[in-house]
C-alpha atoms as a PDB file:
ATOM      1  CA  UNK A   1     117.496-107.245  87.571  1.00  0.00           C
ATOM      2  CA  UNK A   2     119.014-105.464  84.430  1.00  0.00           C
ATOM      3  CA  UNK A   3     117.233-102.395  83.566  1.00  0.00           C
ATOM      4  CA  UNK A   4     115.697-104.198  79.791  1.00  0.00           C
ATOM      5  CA  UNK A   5     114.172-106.786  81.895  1.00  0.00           C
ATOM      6  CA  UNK A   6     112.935-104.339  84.357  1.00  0.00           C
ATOM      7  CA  UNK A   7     111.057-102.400  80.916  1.00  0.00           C
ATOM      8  CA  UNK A   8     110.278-105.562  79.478  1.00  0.00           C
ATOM      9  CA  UNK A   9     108.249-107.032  82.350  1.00  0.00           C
ATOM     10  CA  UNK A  10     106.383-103.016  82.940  1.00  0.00           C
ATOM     11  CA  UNK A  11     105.462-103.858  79.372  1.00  0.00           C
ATOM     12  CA  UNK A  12     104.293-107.167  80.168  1.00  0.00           C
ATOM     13  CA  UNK A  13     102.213-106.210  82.978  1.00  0.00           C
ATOM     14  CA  UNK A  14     100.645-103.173  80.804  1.00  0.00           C
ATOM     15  CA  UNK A  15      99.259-105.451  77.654  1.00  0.00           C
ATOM     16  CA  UNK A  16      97.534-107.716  80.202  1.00  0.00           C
ATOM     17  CA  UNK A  17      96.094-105.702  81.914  1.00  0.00           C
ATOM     18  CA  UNK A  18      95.046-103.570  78.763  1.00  0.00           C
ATOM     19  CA  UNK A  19      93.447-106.902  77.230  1.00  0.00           C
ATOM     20  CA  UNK A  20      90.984-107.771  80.288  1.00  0.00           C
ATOM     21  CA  UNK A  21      90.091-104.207  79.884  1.00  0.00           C
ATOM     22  CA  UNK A  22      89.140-105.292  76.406  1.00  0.00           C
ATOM     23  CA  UNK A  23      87.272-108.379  77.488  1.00  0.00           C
ATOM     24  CA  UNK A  24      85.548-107.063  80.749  1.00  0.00           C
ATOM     25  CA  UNK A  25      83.182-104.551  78.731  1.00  0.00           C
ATOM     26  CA  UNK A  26      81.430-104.456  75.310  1.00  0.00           C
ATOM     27  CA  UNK A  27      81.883-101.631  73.003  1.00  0.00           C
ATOM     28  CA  UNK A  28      77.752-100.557  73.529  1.00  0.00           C
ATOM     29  CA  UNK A  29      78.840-100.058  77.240  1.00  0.00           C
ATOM     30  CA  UNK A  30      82.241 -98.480  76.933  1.00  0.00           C
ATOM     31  CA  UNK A  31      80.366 -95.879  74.440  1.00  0.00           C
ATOM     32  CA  UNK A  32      77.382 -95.263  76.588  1.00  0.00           C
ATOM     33  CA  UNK A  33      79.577 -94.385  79.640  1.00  0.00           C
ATOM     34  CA  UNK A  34      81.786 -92.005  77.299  1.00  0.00           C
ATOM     35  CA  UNK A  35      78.686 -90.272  76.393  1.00  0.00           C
ATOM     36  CA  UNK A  36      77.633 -89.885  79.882  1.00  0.00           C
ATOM     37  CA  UNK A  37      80.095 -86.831  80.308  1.00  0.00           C
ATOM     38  CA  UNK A  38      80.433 -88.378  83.970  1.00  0.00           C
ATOM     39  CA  UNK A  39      77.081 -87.675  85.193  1.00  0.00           C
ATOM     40  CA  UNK A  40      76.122 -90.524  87.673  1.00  0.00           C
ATOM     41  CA  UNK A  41      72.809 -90.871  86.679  1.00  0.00           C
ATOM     42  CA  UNK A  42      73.717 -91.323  83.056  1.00  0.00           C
ATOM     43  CA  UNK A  43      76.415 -93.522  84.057  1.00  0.00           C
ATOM     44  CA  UNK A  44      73.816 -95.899  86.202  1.00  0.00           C
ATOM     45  CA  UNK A  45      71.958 -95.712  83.274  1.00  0.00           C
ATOM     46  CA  UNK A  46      74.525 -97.740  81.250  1.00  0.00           C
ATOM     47  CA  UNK A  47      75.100-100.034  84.440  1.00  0.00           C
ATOM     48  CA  UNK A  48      71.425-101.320  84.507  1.00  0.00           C
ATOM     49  CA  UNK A  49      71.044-101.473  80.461  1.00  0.00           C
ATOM     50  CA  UNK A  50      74.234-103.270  80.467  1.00  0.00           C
ATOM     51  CA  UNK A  51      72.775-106.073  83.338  1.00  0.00           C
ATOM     52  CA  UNK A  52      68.810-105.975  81.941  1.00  0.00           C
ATOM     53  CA  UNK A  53      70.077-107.031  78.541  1.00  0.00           C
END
């Protein structure tokens, strides 16, 4: 393999898996766990708002 089509197919493999980031969570849960500052509790907290509703 050529080194461009080594880069090109990294690249390829990057936007994918940036896009089902994308689609896997709404932006009310990606904000709630950013404004958790990591505690678990606050993090759960986003978990079980995110499945109740």
């Amino acid at each position: 393999m050529t080194k461009w089509t080594l880069v090109a197919l990294i690249l390829f493999c990057i936007s994918l898996s940036a896009r089902a980031e994308v689609s896997l969570y709404s932006q009310r849960y990606i904000s709630c766990v950013d404004n958790s500052g990591g505690i678990a509790i606050e993090m759960h907290n986003c978990i079980v708002d995110k499945t109740s509703g």
